[in-house]
C-alpha atoms as a PDB file:
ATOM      1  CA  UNK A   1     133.374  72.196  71.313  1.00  0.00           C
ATOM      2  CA  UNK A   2     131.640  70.609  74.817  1.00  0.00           C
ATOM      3  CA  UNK A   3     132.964  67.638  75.975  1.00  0.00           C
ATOM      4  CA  UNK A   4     130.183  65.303  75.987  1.00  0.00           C
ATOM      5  CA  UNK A   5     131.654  63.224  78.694  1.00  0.00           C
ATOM      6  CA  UNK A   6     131.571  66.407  81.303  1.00  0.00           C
ATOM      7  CA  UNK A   7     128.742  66.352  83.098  1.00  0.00           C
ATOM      8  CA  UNK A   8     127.055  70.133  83.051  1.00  0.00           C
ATOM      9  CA  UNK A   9     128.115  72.252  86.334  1.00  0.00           C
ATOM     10  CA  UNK A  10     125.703  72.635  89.157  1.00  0.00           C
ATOM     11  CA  UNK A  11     125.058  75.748  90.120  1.00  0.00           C
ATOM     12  CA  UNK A  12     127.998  76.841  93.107  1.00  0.00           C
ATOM     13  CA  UNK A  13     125.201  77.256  95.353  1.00  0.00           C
ATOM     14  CA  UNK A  14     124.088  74.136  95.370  1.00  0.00           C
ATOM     15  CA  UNK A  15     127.461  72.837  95.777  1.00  0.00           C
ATOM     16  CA  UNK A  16     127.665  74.777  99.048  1.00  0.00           C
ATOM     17  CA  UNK A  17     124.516  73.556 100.023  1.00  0.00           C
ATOM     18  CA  UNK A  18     125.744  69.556  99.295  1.00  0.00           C
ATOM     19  CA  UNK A  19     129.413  69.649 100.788  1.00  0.00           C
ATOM     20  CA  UNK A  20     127.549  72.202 104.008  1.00  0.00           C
ATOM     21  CA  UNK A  21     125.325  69.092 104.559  1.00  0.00           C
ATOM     22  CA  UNK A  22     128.077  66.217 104.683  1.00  0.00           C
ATOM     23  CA  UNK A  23     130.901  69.036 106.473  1.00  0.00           C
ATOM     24  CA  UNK A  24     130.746  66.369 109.392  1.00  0.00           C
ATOM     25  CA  UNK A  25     131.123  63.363 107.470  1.00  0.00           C
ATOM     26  CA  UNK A  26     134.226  65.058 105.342  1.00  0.00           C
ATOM     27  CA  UNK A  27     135.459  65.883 108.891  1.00  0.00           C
ATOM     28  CA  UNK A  28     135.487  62.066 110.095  1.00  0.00           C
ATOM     29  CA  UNK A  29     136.320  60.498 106.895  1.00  0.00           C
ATOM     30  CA  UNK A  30     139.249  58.041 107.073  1.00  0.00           C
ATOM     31  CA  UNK A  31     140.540  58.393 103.302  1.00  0.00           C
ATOM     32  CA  UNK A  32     140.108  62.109 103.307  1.00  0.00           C
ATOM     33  CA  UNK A  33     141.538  62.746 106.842  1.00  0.00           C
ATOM     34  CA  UNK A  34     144.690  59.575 106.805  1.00  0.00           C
ATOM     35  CA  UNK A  35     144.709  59.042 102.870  1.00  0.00           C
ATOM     36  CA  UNK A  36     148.074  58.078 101.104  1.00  0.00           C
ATOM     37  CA  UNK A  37     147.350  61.317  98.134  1.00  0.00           C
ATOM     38  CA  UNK A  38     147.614  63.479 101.498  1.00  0.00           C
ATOM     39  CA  UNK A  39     150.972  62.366 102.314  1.00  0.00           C
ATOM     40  CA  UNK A  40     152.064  62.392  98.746  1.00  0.00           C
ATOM     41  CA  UNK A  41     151.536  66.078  98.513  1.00  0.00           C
ATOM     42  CA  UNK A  42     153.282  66.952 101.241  1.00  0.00           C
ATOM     43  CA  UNK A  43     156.416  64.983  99.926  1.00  0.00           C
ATOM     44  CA  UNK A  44     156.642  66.307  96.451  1.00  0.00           C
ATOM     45  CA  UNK A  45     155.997  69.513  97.171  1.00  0.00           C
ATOM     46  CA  UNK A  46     158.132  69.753  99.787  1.00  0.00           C
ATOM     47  CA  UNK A  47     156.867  72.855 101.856  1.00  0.00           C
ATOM     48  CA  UNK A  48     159.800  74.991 103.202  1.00  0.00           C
ATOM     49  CA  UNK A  49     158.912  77.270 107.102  1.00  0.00           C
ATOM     50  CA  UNK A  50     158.902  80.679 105.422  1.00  0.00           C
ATOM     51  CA  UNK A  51     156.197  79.871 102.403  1.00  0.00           C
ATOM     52  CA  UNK A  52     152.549  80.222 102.483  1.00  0.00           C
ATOM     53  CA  UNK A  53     149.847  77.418 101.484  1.00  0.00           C
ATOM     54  CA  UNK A  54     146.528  78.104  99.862  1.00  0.00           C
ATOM     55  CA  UNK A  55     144.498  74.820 100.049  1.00  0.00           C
ATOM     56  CA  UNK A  56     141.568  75.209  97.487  1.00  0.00           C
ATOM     57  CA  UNK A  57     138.450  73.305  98.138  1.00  0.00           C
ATOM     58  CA  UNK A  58     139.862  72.901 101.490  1.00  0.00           C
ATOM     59  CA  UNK A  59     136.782  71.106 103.200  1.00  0.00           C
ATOM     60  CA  UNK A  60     137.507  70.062 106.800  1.00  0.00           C
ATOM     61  CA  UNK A  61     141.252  71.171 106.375  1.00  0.00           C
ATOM     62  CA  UNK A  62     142.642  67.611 106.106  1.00  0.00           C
ATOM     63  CA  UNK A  63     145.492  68.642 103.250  1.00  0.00           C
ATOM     64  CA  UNK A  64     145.870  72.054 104.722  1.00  0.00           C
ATOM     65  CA  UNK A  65     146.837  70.805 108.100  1.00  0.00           C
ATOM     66  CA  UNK A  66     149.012  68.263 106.910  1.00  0.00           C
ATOM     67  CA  UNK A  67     151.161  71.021 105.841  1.00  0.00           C
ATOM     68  CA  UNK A  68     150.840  72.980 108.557  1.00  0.00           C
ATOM     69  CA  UNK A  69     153.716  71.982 110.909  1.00  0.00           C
ATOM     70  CA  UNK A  70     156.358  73.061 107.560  1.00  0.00           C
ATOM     71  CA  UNK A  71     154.681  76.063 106.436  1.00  0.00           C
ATOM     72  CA  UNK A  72     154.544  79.661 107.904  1.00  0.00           C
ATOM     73  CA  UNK A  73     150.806  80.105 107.111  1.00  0.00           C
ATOM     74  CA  UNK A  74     147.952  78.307 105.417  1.00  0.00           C
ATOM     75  CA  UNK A  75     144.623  79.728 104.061  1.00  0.00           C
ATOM     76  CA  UNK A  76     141.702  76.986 104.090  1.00  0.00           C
ATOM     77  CA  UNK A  77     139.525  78.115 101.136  1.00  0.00           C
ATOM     78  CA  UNK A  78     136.086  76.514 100.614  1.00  0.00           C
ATOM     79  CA  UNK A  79     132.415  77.476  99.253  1.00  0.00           C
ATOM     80  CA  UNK A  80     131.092  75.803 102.068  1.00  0.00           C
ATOM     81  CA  UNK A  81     131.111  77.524 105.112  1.00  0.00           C
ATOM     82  CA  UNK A  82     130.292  74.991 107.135  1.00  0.00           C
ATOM     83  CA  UNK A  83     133.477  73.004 105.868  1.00  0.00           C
ATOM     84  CA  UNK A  84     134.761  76.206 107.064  1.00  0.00           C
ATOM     85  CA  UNK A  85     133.590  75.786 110.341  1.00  0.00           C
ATOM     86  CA  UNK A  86     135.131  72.177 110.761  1.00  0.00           C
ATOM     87  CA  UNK A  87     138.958  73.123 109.166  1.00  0.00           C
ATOM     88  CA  UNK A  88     138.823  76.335 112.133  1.00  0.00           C
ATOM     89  CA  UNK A  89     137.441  73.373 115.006  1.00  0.00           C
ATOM     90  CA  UNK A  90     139.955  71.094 113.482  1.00  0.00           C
ATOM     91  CA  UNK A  91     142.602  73.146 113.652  1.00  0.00           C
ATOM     92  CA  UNK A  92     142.635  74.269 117.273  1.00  0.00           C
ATOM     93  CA  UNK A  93     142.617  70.659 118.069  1.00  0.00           C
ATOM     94  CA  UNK A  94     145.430  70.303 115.782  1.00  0.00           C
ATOM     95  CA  UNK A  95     146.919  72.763 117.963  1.00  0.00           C
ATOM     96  CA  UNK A  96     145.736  71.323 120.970  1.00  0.00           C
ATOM     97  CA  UNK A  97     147.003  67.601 120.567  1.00  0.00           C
ATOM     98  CA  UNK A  98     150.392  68.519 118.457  1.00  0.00           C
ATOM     99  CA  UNK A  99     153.639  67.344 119.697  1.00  0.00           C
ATOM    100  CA  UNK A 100     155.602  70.013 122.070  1.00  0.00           C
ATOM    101  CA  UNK A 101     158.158  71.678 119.937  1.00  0.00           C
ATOM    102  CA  UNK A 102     156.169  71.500 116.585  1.00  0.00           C
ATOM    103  CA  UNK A 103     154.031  74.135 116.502  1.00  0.00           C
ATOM    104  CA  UNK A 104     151.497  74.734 113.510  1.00  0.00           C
ATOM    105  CA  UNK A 105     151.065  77.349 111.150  1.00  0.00           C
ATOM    106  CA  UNK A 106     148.132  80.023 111.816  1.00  0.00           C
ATOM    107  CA  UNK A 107     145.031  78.566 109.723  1.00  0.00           C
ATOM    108  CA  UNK A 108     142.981  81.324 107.811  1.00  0.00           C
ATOM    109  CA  UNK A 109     139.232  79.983 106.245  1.00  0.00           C
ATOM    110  CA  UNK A 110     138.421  81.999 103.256  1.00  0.00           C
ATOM    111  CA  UNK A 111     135.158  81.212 101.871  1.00  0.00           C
ATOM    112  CA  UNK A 112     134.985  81.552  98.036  1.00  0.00           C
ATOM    113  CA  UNK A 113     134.977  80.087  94.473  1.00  0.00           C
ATOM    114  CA  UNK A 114     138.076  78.345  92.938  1.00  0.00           C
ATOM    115  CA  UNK A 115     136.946  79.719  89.473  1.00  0.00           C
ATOM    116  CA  UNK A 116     137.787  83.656  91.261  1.00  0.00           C
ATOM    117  CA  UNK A 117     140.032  83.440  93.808  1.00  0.00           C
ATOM    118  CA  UNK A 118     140.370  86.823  96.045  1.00  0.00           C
ATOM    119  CA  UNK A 119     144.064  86.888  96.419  1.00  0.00           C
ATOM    120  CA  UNK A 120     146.496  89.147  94.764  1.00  0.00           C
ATOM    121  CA  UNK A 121     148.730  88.021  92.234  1.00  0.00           C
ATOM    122  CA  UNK A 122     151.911  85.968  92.846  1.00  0.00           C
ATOM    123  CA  UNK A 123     150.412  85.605  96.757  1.00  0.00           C
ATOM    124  CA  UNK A 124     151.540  81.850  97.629  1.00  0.00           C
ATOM    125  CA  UNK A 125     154.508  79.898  97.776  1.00  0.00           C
ATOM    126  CA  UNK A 126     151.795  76.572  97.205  1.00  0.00           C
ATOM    127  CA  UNK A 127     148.489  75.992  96.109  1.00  0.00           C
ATOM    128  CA  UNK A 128     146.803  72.442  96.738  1.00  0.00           C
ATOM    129  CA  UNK A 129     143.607  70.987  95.443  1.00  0.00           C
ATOM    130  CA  UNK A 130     143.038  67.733  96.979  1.00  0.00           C
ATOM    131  CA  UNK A 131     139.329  65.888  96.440  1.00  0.00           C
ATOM    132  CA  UNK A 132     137.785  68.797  94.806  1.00  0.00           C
ATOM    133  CA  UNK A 133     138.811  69.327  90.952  1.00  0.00           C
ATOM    134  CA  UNK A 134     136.076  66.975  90.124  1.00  0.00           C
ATOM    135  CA  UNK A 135     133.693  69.332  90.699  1.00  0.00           C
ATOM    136  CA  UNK A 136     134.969  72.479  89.137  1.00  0.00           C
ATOM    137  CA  UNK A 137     132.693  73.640  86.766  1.00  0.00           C
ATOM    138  CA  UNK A 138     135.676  75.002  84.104  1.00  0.00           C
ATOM    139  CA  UNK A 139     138.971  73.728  85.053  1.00  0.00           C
ATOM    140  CA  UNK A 140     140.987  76.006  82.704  1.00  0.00           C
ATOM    141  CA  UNK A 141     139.698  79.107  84.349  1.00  0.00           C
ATOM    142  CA  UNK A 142     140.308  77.674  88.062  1.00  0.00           C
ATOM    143  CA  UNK A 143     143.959  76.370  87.196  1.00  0.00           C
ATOM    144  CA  UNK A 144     144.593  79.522  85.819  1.00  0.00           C
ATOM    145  CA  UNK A 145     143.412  81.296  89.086  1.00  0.00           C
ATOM    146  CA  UNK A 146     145.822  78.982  90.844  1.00  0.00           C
ATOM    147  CA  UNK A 147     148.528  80.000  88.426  1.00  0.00           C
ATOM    148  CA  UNK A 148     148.040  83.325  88.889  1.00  0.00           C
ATOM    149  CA  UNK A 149     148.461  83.557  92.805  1.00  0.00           C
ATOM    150  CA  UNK A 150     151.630  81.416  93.033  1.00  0.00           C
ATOM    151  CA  UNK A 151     154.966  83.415  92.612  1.00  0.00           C
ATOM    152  CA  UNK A 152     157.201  82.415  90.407  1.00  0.00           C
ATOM    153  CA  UNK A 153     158.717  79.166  91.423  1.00  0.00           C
ATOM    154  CA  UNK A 154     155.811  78.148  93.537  1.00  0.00           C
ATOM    155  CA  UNK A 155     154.081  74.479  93.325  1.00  0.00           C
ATOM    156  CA  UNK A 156     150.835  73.105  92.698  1.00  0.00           C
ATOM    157  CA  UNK A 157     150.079  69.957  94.130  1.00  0.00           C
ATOM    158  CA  UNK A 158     146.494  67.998  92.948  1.00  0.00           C
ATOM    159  CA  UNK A 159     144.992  64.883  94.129  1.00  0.00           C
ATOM    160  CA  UNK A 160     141.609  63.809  92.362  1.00  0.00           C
ATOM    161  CA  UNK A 161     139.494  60.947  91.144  1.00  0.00           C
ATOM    162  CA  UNK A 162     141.646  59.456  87.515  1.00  0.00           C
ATOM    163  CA  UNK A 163     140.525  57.633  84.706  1.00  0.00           C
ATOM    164  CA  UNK A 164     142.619  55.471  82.281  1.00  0.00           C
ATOM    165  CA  UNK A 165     144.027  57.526  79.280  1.00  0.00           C
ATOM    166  CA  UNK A 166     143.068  54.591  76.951  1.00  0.00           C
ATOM    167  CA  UNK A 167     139.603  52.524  78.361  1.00  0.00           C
ATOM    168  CA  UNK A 168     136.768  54.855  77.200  1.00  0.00           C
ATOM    169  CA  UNK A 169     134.486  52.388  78.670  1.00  0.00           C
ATOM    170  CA  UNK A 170     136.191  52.329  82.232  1.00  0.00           C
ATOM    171  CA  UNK A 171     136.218  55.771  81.945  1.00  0.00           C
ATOM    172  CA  UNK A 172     132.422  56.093  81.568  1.00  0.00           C
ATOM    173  CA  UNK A 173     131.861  53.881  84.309  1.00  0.00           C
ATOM    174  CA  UNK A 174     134.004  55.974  87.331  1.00  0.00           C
ATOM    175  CA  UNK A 175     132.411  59.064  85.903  1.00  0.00           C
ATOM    176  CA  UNK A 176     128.847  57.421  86.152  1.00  0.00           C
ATOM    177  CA  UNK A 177     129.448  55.954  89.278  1.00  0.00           C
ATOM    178  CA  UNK A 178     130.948  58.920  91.198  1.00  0.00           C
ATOM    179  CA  UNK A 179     127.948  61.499  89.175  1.00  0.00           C
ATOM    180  CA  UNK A 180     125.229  58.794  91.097  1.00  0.00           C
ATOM    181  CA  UNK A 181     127.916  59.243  94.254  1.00  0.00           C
ATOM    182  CA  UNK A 182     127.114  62.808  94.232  1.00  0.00           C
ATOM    183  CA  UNK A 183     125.888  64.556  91.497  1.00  0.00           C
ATOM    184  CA  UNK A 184     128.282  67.848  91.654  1.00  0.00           C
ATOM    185  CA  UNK A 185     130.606  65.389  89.976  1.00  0.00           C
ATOM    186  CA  UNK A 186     131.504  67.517  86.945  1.00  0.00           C
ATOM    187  CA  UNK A 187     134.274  64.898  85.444  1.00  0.00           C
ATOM    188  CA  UNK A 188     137.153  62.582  86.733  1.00  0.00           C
ATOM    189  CA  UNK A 189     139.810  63.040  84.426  1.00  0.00           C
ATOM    190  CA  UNK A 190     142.545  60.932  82.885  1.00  0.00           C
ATOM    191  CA  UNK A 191     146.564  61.602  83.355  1.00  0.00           C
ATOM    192  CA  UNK A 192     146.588  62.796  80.094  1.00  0.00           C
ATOM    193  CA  UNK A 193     143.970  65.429  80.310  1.00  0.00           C
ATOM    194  CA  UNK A 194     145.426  66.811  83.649  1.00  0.00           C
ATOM    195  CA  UNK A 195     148.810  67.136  81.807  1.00  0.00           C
ATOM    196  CA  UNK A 196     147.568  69.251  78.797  1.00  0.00           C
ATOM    197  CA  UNK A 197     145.443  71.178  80.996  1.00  0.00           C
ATOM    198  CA  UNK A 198     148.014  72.274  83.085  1.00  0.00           C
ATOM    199  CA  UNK A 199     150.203  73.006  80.256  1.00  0.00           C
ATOM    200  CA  UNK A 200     147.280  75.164  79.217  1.00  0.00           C
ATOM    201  CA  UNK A 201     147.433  77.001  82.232  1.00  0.00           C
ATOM    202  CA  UNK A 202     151.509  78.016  81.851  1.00  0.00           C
ATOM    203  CA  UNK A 203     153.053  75.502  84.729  1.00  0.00           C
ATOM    204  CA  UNK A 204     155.089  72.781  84.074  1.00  0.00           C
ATOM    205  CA  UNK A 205     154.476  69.114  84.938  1.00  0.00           C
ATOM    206  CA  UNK A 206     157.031  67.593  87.359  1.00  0.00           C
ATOM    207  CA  UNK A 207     155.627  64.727  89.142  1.00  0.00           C
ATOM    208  CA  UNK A 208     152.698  62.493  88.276  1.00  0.00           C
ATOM    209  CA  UNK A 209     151.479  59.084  89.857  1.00  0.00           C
ATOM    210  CA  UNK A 210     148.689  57.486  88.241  1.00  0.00           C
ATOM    211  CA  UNK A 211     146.984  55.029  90.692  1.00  0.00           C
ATOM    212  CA  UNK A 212     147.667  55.892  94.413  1.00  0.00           C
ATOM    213  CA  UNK A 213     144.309  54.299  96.540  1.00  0.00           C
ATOM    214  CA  UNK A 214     144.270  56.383  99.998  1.00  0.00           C
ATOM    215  CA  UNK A 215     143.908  53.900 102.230  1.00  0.00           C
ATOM    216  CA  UNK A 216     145.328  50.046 102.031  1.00  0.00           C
ATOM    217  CA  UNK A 217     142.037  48.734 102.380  1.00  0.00           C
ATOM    218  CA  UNK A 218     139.284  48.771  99.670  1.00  0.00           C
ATOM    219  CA  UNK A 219     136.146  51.113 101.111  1.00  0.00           C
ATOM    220  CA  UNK A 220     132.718  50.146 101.788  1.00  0.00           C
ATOM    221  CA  UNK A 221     130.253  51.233  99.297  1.00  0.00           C
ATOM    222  CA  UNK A 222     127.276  52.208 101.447  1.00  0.00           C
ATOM    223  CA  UNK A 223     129.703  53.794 103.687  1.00  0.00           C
ATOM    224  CA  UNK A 224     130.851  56.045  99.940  1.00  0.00           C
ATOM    225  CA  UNK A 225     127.192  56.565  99.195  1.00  0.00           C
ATOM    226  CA  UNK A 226     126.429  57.743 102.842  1.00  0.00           C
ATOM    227  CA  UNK A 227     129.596  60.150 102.987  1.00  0.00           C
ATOM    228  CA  UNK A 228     127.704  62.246  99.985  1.00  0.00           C
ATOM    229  CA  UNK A 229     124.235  61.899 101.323  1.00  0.00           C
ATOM    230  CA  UNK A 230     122.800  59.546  99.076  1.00  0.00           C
ATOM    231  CA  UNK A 231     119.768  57.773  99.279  1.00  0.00           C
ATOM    232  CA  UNK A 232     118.662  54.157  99.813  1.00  0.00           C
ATOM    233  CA  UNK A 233     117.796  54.194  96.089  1.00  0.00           C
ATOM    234  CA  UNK A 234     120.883  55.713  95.183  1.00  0.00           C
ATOM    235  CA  UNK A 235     122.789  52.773  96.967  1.00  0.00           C
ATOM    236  CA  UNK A 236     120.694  50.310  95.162  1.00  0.00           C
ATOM    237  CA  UNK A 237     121.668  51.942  91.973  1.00  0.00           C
ATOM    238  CA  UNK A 238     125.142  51.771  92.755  1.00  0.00           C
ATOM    239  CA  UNK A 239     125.171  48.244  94.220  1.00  0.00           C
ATOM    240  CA  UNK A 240     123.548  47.153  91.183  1.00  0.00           C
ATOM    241  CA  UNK A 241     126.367  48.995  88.731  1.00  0.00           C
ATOM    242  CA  UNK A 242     128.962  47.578  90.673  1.00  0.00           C
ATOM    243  CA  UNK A 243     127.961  43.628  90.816  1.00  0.00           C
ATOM    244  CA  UNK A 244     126.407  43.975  86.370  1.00  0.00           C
ATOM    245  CA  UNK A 245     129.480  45.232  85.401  1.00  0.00           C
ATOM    246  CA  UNK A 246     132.080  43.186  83.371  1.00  0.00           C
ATOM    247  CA  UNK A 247     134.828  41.191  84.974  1.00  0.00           C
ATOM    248  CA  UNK A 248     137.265  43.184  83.696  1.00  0.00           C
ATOM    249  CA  UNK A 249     135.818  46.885  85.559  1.00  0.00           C
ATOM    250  CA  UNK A 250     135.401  44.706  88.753  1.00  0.00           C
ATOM    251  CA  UNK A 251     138.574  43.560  88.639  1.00  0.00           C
ATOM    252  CA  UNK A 252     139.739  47.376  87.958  1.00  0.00           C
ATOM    253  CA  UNK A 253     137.559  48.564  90.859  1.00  0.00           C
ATOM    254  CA  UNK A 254     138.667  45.771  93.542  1.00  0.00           C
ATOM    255  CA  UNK A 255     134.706  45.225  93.391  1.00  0.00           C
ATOM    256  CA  UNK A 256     133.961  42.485  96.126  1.00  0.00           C
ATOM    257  CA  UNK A 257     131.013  41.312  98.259  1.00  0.00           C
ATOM    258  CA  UNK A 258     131.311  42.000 101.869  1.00  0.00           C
ATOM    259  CA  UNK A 259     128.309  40.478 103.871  1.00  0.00           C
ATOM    260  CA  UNK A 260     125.165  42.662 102.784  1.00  0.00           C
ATOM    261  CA  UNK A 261     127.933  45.763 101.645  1.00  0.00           C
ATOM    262  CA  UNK A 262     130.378  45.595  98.704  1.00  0.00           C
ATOM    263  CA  UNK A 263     133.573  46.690  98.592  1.00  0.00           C
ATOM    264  CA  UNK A 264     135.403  48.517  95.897  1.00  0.00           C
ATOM    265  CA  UNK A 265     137.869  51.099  95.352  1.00  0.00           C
ATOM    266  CA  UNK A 266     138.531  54.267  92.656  1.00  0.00           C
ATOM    267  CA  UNK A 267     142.624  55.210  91.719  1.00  0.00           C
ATOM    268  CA  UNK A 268     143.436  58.998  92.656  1.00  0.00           C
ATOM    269  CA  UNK A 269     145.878  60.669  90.366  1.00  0.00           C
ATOM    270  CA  UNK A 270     148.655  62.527  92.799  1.00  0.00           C
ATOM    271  CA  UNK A 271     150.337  65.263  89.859  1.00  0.00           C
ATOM    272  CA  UNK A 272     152.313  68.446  90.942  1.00  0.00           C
ATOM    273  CA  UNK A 273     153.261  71.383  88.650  1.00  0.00           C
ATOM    274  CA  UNK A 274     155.694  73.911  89.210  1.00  0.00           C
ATOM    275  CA  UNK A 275     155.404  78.257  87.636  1.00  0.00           C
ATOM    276  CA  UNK A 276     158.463  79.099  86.296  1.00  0.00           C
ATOM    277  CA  UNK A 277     157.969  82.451  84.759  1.00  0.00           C
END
């Protein structure tokens, strides 16, 4: 039966086409390139020098060079080639401004979809999906990709937009909000729903924390809607959600007035998942 609170898929070319348009502002973004669910991934799944990373929905290669100086190779994989483009610039200048001694792993962009990976089975040591579930348009059939390349004993590590298990109406709200934010939002699921779907998909659940916010601060919201492309109607939209909501989803969202901006912030769910057959 559909889930009538996932949003239908767009099509992955015009996903390419969205994410190919922003690829700078990905690049420059403070929560994506600094943010806490970054770090978090790094410590609990706690890369060893001989493995190999696979960082789906790489963008700008934020996650997949935070791994880089503990890994022996990473593969950047994106279906924007322009976010391509920006994880190869960024890493040479990774490589450029590293410390001496600490030399980074060899970065490989593989342009593709996360719902057929091109990799052989049991290929990587780690898989990471930071920022991108969201818009997968069957999440069973890309976990099960990233199942099927990790060896046995290798990790998963995701970071993504979360919902409460138990506020339906909260719920609707983040999903509406971040659809408006950019409409390739497919869902933001709750804790719950990541844990049975990757119990679907055959790994097993080690770590899971709930409501990580990448950076201290709460963001600005017409600096959100601009990172996505939106509009000045689709700011007005979204300033006008924000401020009619109930106390209760403001208070949830950090929603507060900021000069002419508002600011506001959305939990990330940091959960990692081992294959153990």
């Amino acid at each position: 039966m559909t889930d009538p609170r996932v949003s239908p898929a767009a099509p992955l070319a015009a996903i390419a086409v969205q994410f190919s348009e922003q690829a700078r502002e990905y690049a420059v973004s403070r929560a994506h390139a600094e943010g806490a669910t970054r770090t978090l991934l790094v410590e609990h799944l706690q890369p060893v020098a001989d493995e190999i990373l696979l960082d789906v929905g790489s963008g700008p290669a934020h996650t997949a060079l935070a791994f880089a100086p503990y890994v022996a190779r990473v593969i950047a994989f994106d279906v924007s080639g322009a976010m391509l483009h920006a994880a190869r610039l960024a890493a040479r200048r990774a490589a450029v401004d590293g410390e001496p001694g600490e030399p980074l792993a060899p970065l490989e962009a593989v342009r593709g979809d996360a719902h057929a990976l091109p990799f052989g089975d049991r290929a990587f040591d780690l898989v990471t999906i930071r920022s991108a579930a969201h818009h997968f348009a069957d999440l069973d059939r890309a976990l099960a990709e990233s199942r099927r390349v990790l060896k046995r004993g290798g990790r998963l590590g995701i970071a993504d937009g979360v919902v409460p298990d138990d506020d339906p109406e909260l719920d609707a709200f983040i999903n509406a909000l971040d659809r408006l934010h950019d409409p390739t939002t497919v869902r933001d699921r709750s804790a719950k729903e990541w844990r049975e779907a990757l119990e679907r998909a055959g790994l097993r659940v080690d770590f899971a924390d709930e409501r990580t916010f990448d950076l201290a601060e709460p963001r600005s919201l017409t600096a959100w809607i601009a990172l996505a492309g939106g509009s000045s109607q689709v700011l007005a939209e979204a300033r006008r959600m924000l401020l009619t909501a109930p106390k209760r989803i403001k208070d949830a969202l950090k929603v507060r007035t900021s000069g002419d901006d508002l600011t506001f912030d959305l939990p990330k769910l940091v959960i990692t998942a081992k294959r153990v057959d």
